[in-house]
Protein backbone atom coordinates (compact mmCIF):
# COMPACT_ATOMS: atom_id res chain seq x y z
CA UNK A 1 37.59 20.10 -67.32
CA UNK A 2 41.23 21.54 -67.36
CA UNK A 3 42.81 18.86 -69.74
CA UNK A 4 39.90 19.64 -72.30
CA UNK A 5 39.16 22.94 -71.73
CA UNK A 6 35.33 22.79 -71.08
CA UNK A 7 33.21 25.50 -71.74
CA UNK A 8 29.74 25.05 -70.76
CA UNK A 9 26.61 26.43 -72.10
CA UNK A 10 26.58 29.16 -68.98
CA UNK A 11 30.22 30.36 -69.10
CA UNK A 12 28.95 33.74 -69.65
CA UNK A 13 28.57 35.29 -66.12
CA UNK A 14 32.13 34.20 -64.89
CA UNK A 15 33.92 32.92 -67.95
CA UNK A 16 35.35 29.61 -69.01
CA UNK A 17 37.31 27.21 -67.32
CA UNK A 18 41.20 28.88 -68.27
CA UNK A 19 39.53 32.17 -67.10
CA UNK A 20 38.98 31.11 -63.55
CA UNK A 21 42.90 28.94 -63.70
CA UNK A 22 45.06 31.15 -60.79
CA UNK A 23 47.61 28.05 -60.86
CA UNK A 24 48.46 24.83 -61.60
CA UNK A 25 50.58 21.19 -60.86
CA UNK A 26 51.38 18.78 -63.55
CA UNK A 27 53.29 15.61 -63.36
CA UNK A 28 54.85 14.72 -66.71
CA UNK A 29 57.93 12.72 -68.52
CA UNK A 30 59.91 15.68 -67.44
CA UNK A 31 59.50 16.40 -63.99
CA UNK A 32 56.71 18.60 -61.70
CA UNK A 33 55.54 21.55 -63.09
CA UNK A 34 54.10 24.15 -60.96
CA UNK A 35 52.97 27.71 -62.05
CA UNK A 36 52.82 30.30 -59.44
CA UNK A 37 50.23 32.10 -57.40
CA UNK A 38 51.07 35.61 -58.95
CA UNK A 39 49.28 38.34 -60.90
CA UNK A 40 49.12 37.65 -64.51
CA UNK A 41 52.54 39.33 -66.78
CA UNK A 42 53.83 39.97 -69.89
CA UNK A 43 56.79 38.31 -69.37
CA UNK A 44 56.63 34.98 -72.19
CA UNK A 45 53.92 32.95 -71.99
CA UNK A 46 51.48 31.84 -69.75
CA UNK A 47 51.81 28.27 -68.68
CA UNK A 48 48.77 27.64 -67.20
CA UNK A 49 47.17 28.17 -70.70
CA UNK A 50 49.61 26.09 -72.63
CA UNK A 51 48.89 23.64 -69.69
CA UNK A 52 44.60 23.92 -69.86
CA UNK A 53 43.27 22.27 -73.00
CA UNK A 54 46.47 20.29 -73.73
CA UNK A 55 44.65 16.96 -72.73
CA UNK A 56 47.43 15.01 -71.15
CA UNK A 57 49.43 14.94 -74.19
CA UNK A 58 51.98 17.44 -71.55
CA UNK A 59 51.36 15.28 -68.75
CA UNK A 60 48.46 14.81 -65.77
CA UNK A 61 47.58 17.58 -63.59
CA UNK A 62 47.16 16.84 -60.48
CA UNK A 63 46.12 19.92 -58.68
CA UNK A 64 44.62 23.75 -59.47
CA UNK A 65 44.02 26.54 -57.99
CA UNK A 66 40.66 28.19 -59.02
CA UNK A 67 38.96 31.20 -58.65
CA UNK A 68 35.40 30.37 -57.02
CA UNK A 69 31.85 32.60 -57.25
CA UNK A 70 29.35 32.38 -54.79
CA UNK A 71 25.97 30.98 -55.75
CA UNK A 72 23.31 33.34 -56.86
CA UNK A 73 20.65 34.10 -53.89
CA UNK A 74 18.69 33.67 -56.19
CA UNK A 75 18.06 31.26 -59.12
CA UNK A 76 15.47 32.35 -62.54
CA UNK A 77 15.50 30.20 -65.42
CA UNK A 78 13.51 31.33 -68.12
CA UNK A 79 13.01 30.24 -71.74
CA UNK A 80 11.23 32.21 -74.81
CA UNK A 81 9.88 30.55 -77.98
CA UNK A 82 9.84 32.68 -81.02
CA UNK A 83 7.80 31.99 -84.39
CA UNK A 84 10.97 31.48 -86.06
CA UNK A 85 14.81 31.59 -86.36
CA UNK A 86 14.76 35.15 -87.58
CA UNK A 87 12.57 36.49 -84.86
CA UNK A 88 14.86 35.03 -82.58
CA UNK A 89 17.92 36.28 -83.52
CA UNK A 90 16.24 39.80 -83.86
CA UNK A 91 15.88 39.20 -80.58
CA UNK A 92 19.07 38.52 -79.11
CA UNK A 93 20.15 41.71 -81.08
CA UNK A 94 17.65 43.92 -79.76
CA UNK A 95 18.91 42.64 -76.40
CA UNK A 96 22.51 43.32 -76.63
CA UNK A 97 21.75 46.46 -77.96
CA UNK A 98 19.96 47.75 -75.31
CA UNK A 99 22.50 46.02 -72.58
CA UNK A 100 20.23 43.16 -71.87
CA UNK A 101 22.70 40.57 -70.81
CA UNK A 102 21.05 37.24 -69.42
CA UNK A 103 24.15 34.78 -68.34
CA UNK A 104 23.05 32.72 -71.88
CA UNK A 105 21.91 33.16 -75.20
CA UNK A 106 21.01 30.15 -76.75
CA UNK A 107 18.91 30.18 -80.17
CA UNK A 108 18.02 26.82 -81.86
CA UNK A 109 16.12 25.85 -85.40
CA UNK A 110 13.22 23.96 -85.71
CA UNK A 111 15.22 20.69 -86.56
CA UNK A 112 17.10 21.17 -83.36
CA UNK A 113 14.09 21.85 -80.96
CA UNK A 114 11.89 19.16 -82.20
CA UNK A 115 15.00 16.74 -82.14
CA UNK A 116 15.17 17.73 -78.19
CA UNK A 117 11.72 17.61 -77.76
CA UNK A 118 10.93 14.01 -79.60
């Protein structure tokens, strides 16, 4: 997931995979790298995102440290058809406007629902 830099379709509650990076250890051509346990600064850049998403093309990493969220007590998936794209996407809007913030928005076409339902 580091190498590539997944993001999955529910990376809006705690963010996506370089968000939760607090450090890193790669093994490549040139030696160990290891990037510290320390508060994030403005001093140059930040290794552990050069590192995330370079896909081994740097080298292999071989261990992370990660920021880790507890499980939700409690677990409600819910889904809402709408007559069409446009209704949808009035929805979503209508829902950020008002603060409505569900950990994913996803909005799909006709073509794309009754591909995944087939």
């Amino acid at each position: 997931m580091l190498a590539t830099r997944s993001a999955g379709m529910q990376s809006d509650a705690h963010g996506k995979i370089e968000d939760m990076v607090v450090a890193m250890k790669m093994v490549s051509p040139a030696g160990t790298i290891e990037t510290r346990l320390t508060p994030k600064s403005s001093a140059g850049p930040d290794l552990d995102q050069v590192i995330v998403g370079s896909e081994g093309t740097l080298g292999v990493i071989t261990e992370a440290t990660m920021k880790v969220h507890p499980d939700p007590k409690v677990k409600d998936y819910h889904g809402v058809l709408f007559p069409d794209f446009e209704s949808g996407a009035a929805a979503i809007q209508d829902a950020i406007n008002r603060n409505i913030s569900p950990t994913m928005f996803r909005l799909q076409d006709s073509e794309e629902t009754s591909s995944r339902l087939a």
